[in-house]
PDB file of N, CA and C in Angstrom:
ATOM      1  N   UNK A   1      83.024 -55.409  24.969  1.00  0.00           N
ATOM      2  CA  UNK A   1      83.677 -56.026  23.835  1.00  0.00           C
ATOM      3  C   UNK A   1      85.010 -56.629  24.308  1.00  0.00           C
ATOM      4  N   UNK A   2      85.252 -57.540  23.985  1.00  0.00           N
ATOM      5  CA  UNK A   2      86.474 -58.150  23.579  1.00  0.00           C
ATOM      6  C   UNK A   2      87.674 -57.999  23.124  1.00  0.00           C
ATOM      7  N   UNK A   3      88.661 -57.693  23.543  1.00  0.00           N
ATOM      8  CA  UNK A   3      89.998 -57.061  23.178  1.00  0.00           C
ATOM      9  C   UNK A   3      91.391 -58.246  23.273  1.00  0.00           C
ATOM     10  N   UNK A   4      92.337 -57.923  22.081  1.00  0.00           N
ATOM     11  CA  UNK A   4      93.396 -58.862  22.608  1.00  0.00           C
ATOM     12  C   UNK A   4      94.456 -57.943  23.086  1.00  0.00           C
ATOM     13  N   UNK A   5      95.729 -58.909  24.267  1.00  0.00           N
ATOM     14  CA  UNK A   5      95.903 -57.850  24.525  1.00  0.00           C
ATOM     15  C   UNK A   5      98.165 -57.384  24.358  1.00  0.00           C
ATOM     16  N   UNK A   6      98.283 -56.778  24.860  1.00  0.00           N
ATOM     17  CA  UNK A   6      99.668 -56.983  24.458  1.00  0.00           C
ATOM     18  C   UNK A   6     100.634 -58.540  25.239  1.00  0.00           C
ATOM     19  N   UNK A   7     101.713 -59.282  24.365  1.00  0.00           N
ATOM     20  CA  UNK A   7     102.207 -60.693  25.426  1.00  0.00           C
ATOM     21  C   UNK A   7     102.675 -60.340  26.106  1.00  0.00           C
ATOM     22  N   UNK A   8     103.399 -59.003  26.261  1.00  0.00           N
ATOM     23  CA  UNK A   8     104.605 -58.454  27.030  1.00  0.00           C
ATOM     24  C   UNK A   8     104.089 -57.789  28.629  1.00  0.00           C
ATOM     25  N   UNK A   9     102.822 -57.035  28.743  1.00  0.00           N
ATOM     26  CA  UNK A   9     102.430 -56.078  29.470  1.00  0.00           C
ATOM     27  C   UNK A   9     100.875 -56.170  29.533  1.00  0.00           C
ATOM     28  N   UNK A  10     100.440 -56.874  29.073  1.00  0.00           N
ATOM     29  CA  UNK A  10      98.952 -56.854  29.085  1.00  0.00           C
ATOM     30  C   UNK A  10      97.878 -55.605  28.788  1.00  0.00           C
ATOM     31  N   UNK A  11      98.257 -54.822  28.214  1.00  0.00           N
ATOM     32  CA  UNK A  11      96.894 -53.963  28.153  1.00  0.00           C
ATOM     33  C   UNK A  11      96.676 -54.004  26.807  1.00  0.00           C
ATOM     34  N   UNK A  12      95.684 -53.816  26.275  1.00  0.00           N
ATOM     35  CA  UNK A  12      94.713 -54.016  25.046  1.00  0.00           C
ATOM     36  C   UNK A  12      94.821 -52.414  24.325  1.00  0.00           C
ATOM     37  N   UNK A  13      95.642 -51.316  24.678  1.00  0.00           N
ATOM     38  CA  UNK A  13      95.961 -50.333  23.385  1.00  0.00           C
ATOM     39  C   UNK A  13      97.287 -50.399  22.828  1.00  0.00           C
ATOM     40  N   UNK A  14      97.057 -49.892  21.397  1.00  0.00           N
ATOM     41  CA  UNK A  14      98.073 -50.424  20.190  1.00  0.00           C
ATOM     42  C   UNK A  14      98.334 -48.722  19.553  1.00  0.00           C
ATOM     43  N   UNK A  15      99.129 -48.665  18.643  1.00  0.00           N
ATOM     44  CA  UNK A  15      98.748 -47.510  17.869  1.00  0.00           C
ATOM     45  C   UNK A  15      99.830 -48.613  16.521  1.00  0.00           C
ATOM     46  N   UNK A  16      99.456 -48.030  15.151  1.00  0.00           N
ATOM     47  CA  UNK A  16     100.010 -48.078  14.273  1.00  0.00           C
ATOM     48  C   UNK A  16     100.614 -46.777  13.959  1.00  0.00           C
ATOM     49  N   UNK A  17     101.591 -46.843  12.219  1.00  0.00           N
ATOM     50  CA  UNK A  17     102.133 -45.715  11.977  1.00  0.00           C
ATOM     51  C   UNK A  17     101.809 -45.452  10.786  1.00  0.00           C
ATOM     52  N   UNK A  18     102.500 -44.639   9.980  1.00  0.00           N
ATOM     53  CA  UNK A  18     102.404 -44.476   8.156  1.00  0.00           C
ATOM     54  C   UNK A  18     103.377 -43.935   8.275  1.00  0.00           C
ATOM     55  N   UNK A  19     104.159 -43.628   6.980  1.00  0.00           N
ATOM     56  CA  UNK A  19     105.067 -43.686   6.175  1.00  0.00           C
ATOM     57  C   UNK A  19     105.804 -42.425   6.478  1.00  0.00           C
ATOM     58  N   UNK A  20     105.112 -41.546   7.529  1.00  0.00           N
ATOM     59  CA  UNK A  20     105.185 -39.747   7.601  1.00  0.00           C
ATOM     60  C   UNK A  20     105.808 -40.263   9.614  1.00  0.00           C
ATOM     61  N   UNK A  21     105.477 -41.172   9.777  1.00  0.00           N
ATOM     62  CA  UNK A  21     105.814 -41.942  11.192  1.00  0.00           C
ATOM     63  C   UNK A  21     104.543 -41.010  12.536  1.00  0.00           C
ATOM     64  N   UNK A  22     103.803 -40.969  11.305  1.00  0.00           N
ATOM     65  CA  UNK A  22     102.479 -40.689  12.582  1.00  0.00           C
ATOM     66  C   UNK A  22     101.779 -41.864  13.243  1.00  0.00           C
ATOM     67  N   UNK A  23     101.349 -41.285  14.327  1.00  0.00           N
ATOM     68  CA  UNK A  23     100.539 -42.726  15.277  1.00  0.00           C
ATOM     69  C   UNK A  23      99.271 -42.563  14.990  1.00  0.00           C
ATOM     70  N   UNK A  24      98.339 -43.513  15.281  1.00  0.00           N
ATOM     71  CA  UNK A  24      96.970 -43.625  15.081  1.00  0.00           C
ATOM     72  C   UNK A  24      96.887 -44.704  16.406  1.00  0.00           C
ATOM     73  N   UNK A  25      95.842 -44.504  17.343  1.00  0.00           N
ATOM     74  CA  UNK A  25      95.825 -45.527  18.017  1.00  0.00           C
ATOM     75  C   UNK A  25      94.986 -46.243  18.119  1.00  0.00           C
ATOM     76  N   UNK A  26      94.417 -47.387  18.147  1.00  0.00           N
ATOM     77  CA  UNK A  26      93.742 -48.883  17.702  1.00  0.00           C
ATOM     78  C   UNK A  26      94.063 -49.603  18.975  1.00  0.00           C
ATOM     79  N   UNK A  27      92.590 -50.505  19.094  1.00  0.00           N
ATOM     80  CA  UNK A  27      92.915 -51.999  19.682  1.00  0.00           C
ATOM     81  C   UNK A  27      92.103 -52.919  18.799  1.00  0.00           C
ATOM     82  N   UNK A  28      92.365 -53.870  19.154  1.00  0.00           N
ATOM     83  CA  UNK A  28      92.331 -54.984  18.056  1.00  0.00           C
ATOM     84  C   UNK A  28      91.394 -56.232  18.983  1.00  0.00           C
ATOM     85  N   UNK A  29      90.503 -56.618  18.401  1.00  0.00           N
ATOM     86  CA  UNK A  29      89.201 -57.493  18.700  1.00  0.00           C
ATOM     87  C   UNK A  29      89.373 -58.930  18.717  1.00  0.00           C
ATOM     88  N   UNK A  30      88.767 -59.463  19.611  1.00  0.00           N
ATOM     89  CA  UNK A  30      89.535 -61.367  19.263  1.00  0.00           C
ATOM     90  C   UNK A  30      89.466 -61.892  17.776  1.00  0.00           C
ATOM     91  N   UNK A  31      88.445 -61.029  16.725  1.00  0.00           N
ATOM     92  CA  UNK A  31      88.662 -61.832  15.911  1.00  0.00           C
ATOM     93  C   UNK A  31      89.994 -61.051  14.954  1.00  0.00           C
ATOM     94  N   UNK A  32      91.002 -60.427  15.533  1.00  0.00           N
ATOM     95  CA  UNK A  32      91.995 -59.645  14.597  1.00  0.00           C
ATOM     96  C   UNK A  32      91.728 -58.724  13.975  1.00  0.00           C
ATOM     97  N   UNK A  33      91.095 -57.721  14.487  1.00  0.00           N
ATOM     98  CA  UNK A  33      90.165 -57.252  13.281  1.00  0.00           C
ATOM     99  C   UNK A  33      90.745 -55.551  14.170  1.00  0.00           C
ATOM    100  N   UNK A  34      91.545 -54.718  13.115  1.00  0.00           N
ATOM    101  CA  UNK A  34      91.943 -53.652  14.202  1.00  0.00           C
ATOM    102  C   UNK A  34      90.337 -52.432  13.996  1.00  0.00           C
ATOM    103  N   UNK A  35      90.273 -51.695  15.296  1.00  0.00           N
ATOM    104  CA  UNK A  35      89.363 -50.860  15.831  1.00  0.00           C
ATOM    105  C   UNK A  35      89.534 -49.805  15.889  1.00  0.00           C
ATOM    106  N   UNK A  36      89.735 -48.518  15.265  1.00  0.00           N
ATOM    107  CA  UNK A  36      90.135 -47.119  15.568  1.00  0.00           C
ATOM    108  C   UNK A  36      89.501 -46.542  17.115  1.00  0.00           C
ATOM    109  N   UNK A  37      90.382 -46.154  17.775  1.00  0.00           N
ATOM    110  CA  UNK A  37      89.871 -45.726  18.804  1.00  0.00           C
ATOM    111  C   UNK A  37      89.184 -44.488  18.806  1.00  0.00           C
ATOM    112  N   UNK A  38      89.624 -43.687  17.540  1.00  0.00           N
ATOM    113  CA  UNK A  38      89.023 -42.626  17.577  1.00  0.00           C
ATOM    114  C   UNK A  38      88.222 -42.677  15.910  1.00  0.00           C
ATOM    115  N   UNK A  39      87.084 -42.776  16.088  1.00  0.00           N
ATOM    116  CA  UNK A  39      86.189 -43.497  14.736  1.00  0.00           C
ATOM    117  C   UNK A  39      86.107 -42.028  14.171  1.00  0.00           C
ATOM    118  N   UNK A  40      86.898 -41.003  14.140  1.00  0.00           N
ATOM    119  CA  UNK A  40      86.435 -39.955  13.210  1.00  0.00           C
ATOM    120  C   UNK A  40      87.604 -39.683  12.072  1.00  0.00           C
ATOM    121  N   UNK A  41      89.064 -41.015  12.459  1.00  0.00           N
ATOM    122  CA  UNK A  41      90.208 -41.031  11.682  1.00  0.00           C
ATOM    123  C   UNK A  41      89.914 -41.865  10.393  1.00  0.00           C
ATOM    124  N   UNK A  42      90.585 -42.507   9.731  1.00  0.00           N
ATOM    125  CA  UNK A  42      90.884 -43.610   8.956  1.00  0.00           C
ATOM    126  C   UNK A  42      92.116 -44.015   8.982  1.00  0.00           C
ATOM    127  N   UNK A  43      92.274 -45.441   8.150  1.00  0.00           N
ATOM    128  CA  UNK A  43      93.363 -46.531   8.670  1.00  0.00           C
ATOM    129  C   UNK A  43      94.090 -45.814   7.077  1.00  0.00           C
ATOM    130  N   UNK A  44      93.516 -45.213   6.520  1.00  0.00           N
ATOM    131  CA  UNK A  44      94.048 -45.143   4.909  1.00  0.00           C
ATOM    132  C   UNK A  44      95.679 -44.688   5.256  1.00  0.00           C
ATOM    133  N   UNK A  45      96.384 -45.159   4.793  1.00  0.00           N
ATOM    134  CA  UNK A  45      97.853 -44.911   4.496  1.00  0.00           C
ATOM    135  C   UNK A  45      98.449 -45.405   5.700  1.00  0.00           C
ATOM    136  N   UNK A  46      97.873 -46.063   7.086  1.00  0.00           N
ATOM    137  CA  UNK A  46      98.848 -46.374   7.633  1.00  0.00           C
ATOM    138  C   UNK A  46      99.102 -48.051   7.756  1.00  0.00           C
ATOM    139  N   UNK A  47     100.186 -48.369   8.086  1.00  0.00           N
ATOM    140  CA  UNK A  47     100.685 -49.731   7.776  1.00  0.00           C
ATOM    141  C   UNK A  47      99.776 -50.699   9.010  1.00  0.00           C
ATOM    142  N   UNK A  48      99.098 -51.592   9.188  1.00  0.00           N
ATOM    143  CA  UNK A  48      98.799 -52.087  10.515  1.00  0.00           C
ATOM    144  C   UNK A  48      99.569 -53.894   9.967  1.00  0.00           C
ATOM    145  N   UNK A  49     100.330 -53.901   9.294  1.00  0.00           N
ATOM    146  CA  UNK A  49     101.107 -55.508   9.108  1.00  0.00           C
ATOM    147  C   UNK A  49     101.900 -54.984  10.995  1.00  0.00           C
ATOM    148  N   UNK A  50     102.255 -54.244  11.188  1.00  0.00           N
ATOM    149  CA  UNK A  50     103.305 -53.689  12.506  1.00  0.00           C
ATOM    150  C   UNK A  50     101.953 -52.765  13.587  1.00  0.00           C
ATOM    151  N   UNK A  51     101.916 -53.450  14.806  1.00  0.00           N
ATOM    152  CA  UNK A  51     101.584 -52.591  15.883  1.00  0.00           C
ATOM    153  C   UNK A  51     102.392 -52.256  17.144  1.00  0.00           C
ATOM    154  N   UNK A  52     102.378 -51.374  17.850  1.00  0.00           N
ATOM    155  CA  UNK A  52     103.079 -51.039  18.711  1.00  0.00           C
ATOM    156  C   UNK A  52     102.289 -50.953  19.852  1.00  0.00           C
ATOM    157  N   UNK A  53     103.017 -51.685  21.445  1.00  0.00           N
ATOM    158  CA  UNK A  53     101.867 -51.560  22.454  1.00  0.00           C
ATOM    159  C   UNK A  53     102.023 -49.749  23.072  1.00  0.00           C
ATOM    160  N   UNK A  54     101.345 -49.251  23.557  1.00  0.00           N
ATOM    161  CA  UNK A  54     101.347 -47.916  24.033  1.00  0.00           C
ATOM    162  C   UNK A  54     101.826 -48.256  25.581  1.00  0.00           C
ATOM    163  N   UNK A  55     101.724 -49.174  26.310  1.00  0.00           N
ATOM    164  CA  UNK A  55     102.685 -49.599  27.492  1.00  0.00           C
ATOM    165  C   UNK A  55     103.885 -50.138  27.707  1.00  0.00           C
ATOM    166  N   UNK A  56     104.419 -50.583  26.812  1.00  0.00           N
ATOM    167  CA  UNK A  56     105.557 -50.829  26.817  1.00  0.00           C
ATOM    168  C   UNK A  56     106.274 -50.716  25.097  1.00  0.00           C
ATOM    169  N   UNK A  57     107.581 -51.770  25.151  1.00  0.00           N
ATOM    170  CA  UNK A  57     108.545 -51.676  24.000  1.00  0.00           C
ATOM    171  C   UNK A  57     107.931 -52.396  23.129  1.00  0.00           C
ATOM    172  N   UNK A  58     106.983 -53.259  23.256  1.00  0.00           N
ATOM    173  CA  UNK A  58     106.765 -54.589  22.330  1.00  0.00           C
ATOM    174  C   UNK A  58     105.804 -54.002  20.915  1.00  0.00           C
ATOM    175  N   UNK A  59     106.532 -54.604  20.003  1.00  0.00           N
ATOM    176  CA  UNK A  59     105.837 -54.417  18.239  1.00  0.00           C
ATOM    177  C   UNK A  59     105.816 -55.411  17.728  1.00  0.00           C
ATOM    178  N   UNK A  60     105.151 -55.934  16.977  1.00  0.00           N
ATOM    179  CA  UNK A  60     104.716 -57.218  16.260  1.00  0.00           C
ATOM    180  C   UNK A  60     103.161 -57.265  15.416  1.00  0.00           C
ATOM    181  N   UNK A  61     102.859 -58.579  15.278  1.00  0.00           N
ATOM    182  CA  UNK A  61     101.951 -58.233  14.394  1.00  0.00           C
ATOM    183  C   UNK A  61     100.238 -58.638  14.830  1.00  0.00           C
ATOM    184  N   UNK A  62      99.414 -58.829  14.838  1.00  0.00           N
ATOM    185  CA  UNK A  62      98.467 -59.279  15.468  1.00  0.00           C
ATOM    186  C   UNK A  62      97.947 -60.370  15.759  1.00  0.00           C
ATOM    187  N   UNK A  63      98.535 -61.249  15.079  1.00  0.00           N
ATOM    188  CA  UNK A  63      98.773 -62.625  15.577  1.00  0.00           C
ATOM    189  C   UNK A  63      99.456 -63.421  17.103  1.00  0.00           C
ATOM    190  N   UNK A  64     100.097 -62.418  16.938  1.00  0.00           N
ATOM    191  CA  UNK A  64     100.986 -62.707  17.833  1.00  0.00           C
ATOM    192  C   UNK A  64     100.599 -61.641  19.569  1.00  0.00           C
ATOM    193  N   UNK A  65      98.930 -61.646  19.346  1.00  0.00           N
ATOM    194  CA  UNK A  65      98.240 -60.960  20.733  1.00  0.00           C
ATOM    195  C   UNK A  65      97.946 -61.828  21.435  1.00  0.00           C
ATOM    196  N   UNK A  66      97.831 -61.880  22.771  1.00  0.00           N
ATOM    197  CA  UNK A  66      96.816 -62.782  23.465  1.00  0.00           C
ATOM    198  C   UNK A  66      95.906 -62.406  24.244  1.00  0.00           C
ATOM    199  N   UNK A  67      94.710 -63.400  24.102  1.00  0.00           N
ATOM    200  CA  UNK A  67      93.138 -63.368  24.276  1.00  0.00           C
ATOM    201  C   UNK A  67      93.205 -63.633  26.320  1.00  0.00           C
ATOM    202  N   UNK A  68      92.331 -62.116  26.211  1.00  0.00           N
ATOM    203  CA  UNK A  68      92.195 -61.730  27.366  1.00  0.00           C
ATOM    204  C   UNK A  68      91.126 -60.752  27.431  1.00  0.00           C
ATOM    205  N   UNK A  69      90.214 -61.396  28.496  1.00  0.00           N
ATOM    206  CA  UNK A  69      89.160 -59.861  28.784  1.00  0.00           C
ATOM    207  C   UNK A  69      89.830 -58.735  29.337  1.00  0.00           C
ATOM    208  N   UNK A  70      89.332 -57.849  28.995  1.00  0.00           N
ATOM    209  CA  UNK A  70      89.975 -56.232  29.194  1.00  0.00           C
ATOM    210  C   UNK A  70      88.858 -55.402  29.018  1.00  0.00           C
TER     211      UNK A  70
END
């Protein structure tokens, strides 16, 4: 599969947060579409408008990934 990936550092894992500032970690598919990495969670209550790369400092939104095999 297809992954986009961070502009800053290049690797393709993300985590989001919620409101309690827990992580969930996700990568996100060329068509924007975020992926739970661990399919036994849910996205319910956490924010994904904001992702964070797990390799470096960079947060933004998913638009703003670039398309790269990984």
């Amino acid at each position: 599969m297809k992954f986009m990936v961070c502009p800053q550092c290049g690797i393709s894992n993300f985590f989001i947060k919620n409101a309690k500032g827990e992580r969930l970690n996700i990568k996100v598919t060329r068509e924007l579409e975020i992926v739970l990495i661990d399919e036994s969670k849910s996205l319910e209550g956490f924010d994904q408008s904001i992702i964070y790369c797990l390799g470096c400092s960079w947060n933004g939104n998913v638009n703003q990934l670039k398309k790269y095999l990984v």
